[in-house]
N, C-alpha and C. Protein backbone atom coordinates (compact mmCIF):
# COMPACT_ATOMS: atom_id res chain seq x y z
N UNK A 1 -21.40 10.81 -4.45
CA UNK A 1 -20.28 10.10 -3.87
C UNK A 1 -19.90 8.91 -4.75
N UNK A 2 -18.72 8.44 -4.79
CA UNK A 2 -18.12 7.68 -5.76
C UNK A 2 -17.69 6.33 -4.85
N UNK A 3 -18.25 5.30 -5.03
CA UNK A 3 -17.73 4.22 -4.12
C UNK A 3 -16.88 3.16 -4.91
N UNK A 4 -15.91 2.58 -4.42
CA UNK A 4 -15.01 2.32 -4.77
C UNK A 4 -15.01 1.13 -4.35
N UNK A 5 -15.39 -0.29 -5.61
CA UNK A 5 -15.87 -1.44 -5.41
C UNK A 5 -15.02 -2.20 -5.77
N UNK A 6 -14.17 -2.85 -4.96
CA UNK A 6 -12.88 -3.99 -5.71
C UNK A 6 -13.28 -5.82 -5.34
N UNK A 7 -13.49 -6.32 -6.20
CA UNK A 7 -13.05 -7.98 -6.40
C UNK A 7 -11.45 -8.60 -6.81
N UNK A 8 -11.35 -9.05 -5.40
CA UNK A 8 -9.98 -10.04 -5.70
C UNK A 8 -9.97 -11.43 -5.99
N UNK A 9 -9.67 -11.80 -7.29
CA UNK A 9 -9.76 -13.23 -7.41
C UNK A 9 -8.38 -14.14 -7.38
N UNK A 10 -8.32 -15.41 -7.79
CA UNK A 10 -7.43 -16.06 -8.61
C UNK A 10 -8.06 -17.01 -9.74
N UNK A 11 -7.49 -17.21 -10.60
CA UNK A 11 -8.16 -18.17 -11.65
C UNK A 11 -8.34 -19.30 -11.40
N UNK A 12 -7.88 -19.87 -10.23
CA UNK A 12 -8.33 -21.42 -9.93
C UNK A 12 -9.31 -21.57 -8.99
N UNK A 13 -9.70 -20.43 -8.52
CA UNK A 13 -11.07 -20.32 -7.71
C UNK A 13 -12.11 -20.55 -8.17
N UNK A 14 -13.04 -21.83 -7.18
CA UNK A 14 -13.99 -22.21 -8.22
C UNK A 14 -15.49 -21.01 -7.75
N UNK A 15 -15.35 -19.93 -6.78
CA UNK A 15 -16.56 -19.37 -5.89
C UNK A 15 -16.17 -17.73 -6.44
N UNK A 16 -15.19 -16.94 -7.16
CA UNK A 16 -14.96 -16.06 -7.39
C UNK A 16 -16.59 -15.50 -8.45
N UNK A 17 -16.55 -16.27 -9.43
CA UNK A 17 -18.02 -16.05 -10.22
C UNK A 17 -19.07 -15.52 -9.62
N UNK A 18 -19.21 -16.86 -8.42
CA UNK A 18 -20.59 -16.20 -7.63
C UNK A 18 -20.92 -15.70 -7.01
N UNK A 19 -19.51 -15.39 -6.03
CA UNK A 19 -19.14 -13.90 -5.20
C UNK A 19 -19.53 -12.55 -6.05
N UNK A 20 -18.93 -12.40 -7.55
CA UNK A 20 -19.26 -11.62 -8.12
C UNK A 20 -20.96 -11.18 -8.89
N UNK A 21 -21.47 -12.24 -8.72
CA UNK A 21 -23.07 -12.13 -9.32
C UNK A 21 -24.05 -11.86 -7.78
N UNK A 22 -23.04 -12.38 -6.73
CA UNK A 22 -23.95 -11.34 -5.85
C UNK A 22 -23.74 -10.56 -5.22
N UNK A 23 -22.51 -9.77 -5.82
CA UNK A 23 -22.04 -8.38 -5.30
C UNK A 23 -22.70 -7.59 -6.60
N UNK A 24 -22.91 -7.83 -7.54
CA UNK A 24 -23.55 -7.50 -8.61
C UNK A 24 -25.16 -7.08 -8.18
N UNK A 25 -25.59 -8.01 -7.99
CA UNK A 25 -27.29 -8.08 -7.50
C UNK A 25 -27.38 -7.18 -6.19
N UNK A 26 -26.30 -6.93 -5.24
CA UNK A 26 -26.66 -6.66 -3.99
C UNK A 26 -26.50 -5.03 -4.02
N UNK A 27 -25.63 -4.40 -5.43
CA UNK A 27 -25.02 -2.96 -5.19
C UNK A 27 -26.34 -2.58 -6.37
N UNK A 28 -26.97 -3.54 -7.27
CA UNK A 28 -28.22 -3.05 -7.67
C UNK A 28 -29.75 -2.81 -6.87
N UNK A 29 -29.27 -3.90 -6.19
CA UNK A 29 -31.05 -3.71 -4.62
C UNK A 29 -30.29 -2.20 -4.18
N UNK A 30 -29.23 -1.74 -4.19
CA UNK A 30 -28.69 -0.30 -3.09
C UNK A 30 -28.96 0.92 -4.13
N UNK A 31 -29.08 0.39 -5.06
CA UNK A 31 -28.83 1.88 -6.48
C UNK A 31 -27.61 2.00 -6.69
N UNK A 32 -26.52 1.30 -6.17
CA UNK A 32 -24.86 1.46 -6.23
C UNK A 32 -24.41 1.37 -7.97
N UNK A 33 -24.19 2.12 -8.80
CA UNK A 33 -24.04 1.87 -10.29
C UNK A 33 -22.80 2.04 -10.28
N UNK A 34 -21.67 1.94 -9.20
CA UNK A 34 -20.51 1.71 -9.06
C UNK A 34 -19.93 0.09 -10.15
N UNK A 35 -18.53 0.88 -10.72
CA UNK A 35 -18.10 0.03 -10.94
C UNK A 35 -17.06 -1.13 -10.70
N UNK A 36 -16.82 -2.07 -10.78
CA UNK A 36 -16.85 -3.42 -9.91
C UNK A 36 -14.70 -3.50 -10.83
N UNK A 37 -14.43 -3.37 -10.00
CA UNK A 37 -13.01 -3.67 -10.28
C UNK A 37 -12.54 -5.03 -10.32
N UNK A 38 -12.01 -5.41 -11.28
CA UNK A 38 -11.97 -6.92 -11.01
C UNK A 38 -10.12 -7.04 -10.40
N UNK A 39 -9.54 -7.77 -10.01
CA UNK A 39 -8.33 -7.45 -9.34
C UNK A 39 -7.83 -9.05 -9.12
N UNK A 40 -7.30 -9.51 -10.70
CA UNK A 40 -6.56 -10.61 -10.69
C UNK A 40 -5.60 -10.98 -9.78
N UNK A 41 -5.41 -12.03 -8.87
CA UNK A 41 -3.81 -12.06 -7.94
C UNK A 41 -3.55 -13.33 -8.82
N UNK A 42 -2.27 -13.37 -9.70
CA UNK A 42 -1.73 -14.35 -10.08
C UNK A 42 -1.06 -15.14 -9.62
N UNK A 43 -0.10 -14.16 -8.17
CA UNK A 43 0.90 -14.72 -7.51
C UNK A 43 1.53 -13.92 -6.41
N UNK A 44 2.26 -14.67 -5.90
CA UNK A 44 2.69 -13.79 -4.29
C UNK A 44 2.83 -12.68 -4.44
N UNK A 45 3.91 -12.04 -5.06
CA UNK A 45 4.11 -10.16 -5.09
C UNK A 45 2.79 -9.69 -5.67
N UNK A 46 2.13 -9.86 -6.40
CA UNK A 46 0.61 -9.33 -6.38
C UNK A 46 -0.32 -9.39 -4.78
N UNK A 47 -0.11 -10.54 -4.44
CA UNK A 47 -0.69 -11.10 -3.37
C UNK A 47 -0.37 -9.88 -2.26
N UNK A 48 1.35 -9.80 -1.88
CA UNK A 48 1.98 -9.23 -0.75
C UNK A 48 1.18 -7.51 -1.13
N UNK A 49 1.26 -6.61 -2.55
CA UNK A 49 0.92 -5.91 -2.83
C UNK A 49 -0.54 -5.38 -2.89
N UNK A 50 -1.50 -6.39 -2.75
CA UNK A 50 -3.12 -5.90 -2.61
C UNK A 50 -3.42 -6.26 -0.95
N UNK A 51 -2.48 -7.64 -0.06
CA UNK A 51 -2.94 -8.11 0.98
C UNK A 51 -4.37 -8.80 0.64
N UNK A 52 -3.65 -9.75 0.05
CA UNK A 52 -5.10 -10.57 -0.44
C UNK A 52 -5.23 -11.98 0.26
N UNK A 53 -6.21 -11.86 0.92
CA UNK A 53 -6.26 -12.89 2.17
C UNK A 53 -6.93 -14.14 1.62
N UNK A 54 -7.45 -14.04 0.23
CA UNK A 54 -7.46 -15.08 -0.72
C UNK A 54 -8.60 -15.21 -1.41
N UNK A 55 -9.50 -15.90 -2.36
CA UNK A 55 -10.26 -15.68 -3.29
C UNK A 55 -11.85 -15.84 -3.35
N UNK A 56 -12.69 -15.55 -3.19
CA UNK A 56 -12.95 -14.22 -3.68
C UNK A 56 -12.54 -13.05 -2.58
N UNK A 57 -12.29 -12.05 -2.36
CA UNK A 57 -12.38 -10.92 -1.50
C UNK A 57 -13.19 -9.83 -2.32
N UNK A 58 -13.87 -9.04 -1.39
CA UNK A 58 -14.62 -7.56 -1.88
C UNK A 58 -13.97 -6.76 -0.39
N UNK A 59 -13.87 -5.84 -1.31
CA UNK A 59 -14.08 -4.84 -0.38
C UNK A 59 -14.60 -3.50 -0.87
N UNK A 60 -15.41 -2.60 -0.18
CA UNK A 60 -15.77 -1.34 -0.37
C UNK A 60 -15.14 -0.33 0.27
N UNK A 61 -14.65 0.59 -0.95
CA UNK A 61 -14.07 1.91 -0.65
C UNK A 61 -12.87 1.49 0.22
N UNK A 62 -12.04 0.25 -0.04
CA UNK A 62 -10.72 -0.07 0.74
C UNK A 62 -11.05 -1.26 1.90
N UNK A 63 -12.67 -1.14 2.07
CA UNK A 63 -12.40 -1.89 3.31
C UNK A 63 -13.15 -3.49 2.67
N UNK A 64 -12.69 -4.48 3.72
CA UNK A 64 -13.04 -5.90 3.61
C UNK A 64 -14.70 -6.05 4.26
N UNK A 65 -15.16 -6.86 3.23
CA UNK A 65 -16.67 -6.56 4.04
C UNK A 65 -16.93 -8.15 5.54
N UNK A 66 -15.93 -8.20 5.16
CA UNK A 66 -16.31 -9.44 6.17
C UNK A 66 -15.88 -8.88 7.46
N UNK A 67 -16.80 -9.09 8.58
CA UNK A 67 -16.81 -8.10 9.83
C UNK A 67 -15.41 -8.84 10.30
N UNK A 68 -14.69 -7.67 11.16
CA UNK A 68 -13.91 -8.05 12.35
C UNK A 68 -12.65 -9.01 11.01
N UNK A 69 -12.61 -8.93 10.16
CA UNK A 69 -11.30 -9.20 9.04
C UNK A 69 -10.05 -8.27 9.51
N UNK A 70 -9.07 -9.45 9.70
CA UNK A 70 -8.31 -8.68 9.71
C UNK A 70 -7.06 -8.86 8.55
N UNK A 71 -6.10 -7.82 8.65
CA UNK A 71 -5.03 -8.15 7.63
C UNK A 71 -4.74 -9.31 7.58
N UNK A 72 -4.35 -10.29 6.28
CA UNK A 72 -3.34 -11.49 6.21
C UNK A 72 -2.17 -11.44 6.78
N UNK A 73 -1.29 -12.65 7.27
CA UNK A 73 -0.12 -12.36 7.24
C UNK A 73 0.86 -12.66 5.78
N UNK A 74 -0.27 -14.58 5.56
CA UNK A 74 -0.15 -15.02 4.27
C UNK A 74 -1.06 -14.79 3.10
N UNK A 75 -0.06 -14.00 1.90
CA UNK A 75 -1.02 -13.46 0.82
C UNK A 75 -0.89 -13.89 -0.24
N UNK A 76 -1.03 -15.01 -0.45
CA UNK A 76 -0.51 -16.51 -1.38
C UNK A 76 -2.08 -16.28 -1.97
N UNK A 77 -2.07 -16.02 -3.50
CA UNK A 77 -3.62 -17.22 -3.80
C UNK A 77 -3.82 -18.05 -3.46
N UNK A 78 -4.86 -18.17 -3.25
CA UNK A 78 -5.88 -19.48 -2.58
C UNK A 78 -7.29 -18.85 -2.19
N UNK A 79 -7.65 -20.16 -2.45
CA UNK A 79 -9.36 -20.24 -2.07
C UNK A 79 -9.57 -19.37 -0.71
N UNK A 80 -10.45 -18.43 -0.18
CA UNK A 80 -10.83 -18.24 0.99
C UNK A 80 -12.36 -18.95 1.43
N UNK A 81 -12.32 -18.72 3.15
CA UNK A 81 -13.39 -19.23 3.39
C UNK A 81 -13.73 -18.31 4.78
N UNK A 82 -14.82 -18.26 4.19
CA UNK A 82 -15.70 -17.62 5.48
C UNK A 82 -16.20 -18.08 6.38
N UNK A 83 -16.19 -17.47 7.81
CA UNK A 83 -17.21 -17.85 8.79
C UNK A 83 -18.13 -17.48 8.48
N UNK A 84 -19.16 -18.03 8.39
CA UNK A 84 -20.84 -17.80 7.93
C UNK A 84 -21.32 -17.93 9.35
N UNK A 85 -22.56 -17.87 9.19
CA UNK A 85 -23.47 -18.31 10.20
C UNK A 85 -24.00 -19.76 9.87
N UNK A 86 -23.66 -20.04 8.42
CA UNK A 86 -24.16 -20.79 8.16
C UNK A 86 -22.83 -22.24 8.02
N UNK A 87 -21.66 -21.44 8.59
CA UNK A 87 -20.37 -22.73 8.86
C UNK A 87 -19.58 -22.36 7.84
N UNK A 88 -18.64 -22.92 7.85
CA UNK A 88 -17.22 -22.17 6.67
C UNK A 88 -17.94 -22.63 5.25
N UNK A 89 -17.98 -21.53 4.52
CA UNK A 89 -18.58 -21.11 3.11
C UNK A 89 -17.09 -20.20 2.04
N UNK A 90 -17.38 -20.53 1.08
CA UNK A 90 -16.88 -20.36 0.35
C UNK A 90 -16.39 -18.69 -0.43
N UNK A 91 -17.69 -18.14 -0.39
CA UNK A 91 -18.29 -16.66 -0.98
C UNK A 91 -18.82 -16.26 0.41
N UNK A 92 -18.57 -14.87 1.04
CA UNK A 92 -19.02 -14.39 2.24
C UNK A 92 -20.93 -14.18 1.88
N UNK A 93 -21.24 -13.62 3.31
CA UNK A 93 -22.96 -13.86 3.20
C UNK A 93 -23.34 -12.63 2.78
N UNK A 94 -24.46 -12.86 2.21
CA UNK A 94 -25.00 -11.53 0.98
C UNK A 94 -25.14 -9.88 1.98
N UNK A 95 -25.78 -10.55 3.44
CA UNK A 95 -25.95 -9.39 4.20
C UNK A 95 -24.63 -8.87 4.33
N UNK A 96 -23.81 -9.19 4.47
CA UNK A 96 -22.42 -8.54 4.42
C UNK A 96 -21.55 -7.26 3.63
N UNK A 97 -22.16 -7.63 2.31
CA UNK A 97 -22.31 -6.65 1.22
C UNK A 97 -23.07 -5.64 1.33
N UNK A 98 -24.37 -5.85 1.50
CA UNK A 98 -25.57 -5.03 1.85
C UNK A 98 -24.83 -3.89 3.06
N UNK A 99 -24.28 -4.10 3.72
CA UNK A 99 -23.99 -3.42 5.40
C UNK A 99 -22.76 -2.79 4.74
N UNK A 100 -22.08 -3.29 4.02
CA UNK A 100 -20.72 -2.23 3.39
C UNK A 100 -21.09 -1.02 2.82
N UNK A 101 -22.35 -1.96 2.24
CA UNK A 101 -22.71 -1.04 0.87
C UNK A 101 -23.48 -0.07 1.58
N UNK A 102 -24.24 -0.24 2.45
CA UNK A 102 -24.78 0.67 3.43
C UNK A 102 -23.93 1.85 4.00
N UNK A 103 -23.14 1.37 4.84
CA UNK A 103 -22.29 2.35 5.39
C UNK A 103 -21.57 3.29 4.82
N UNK A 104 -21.09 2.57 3.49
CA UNK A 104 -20.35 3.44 2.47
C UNK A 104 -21.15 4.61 1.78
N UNK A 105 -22.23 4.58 1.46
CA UNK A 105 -23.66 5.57 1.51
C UNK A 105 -23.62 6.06 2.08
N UNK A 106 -23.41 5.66 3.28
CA UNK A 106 -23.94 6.73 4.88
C UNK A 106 -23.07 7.90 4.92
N UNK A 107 -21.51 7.64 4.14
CA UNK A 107 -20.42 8.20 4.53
C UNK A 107 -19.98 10.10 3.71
């Protein structure tokens, strides 16, 4: 099975890096040797065109790994932030990845 791993950034994001070093680390703990799409948004019609709810985003095989995400309305670059457990964070939580990356296996 072929899983289909996308990163959405912008270049003024200062958390896109480390979103990516632990979506990196987390699809190697799975055996995932999928490759990692990187998916520049420079600007709104990129933005309106991926539905990029802002920077970093992952998603696997199409979907957003952050539970219960829903579409943007606004798809402007910009920083995103997560509900954590651990309070609004920057880069979503590692188990999050893990459970995409899971399911997408399962599938």
């Amino acid at each position: 099975m072929t899983m289909r791993v996308e990163l959405l950034w912008f270049e003024d994001c200062p958390n896109h890096e480390t979103a990516e070093s632990m979506l990196r680390s987390v699809l190697d703990e799975y055996g995932v040797r999928a490759e990692i799409q990187r998916i520049e948004v420079a600007d709104e019609r990129k933005g309106d065109e991926v539905r990029f709810p802002g920077s970093p985003t992952i998603r696997i095989n199409g979907l957003d790994i952050e539970p219960g995400w829903e579409d943007c309305e606004d798809c402007t670059p910009r920083c995103r932030l997560y509900a954590t457990s651990e309070g609004l964070r920057g880069v979503p939580e590692r188990a999050w990845i893990g459970e995409a990356a899971e399911a997408a296996l399962a599938v």
